[in-house]
Protein backbone atom coordinates (compact mmCIF):
# COMPACT_ATOMS: atom_id res chain seq x y z
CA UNK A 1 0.00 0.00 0.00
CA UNK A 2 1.63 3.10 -0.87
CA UNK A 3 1.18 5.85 1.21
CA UNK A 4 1.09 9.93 0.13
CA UNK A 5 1.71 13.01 2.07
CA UNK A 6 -0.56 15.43 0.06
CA UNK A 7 -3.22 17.91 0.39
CA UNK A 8 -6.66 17.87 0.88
CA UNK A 9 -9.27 20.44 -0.16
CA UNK A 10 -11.99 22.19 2.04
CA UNK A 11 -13.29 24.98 1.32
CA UNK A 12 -16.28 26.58 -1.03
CA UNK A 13 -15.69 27.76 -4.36
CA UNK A 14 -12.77 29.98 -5.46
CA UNK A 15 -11.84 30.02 -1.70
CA UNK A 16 -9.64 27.20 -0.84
CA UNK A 17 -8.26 25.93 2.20
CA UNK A 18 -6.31 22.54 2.18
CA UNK A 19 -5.51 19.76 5.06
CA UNK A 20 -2.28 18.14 4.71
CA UNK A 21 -2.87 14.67 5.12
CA UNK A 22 -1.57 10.80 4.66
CA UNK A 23 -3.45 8.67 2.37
CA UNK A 24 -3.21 5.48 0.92
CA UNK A 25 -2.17 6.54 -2.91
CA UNK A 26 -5.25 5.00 -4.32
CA UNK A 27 -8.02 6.74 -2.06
CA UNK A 28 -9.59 9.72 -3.40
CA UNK A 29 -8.28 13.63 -2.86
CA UNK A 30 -10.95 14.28 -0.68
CA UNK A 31 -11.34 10.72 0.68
CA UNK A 32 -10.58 8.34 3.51
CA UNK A 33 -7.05 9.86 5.26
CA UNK A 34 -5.01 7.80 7.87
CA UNK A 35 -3.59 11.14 10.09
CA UNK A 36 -4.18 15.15 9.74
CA UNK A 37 -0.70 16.79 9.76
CA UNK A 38 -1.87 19.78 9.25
CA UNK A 39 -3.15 22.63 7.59
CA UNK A 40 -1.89 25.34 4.56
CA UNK A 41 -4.06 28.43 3.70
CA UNK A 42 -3.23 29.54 0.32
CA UNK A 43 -5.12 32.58 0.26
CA UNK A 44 -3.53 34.45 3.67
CA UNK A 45 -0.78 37.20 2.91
CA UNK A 46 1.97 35.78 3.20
CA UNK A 47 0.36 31.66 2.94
CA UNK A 48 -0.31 30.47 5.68
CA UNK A 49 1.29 26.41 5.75
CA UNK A 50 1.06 24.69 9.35
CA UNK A 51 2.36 21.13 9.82
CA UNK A 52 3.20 18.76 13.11
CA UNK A 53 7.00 18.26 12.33
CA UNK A 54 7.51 15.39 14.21
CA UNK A 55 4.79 13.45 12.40
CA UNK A 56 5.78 14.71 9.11
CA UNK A 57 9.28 12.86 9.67
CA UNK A 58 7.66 10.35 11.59
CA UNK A 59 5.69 9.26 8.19
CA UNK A 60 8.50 9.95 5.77
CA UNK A 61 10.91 7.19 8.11
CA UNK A 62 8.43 5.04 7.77
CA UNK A 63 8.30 5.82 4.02
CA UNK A 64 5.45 8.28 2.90
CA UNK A 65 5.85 10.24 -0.76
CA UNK A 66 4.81 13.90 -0.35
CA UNK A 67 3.15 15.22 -3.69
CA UNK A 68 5.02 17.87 -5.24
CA UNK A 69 3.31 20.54 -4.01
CA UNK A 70 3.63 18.85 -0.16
CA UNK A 71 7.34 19.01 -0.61
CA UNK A 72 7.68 22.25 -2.16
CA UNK A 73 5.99 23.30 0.81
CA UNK A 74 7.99 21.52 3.20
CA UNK A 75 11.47 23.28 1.81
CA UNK A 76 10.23 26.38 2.04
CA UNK A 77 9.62 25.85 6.13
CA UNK A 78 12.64 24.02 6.26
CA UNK A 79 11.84 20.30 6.16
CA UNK A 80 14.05 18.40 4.18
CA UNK A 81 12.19 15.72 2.10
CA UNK A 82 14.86 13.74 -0.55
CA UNK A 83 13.32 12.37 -3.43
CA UNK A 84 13.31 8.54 -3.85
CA UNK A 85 14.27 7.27 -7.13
């Protein structure tokens, strides 16, 4: 089962606001999750990106794949995610 770091939406139209969650790869965006790590606010001057550090690297050891836009976010707050080849 492999497992994504990615975001999900929430929101109403043309106002987003995402959850950054773990999912099982296969589930849908805005389907069944297996943790909440936290929160980014695209819209908020700067953006507004919250996550729980510790579970972040908790779920990359045991082998998560953020989506590109996860771990573009991640640099930019300092978390260093290395791409697996």
């Amino acid at each position: 089962m492999p497992v994504r770091i990615r975001l999900m939406r929430f929101g109403r139209k043309k106002r987003p606001f995402y959850r950054v969650v773990v999912a099982d790869s296969h589930a849908p965006r805005d389907g069944k999750f297996l943790d909440i790590l936290g929160y980014y606010d695209p819209l908020k001057e700067p953006f507004e990106f919250n996550v729980n550090e510790e579970k972040v690297k908790k779920w990359l050891e045991k082998g998560a794949e953020p989506t590109e836009t996860v771990r573009a976010l991640l640099r930019k707050i300092g978390i260093k995610v290395d791409r697996k080849a």
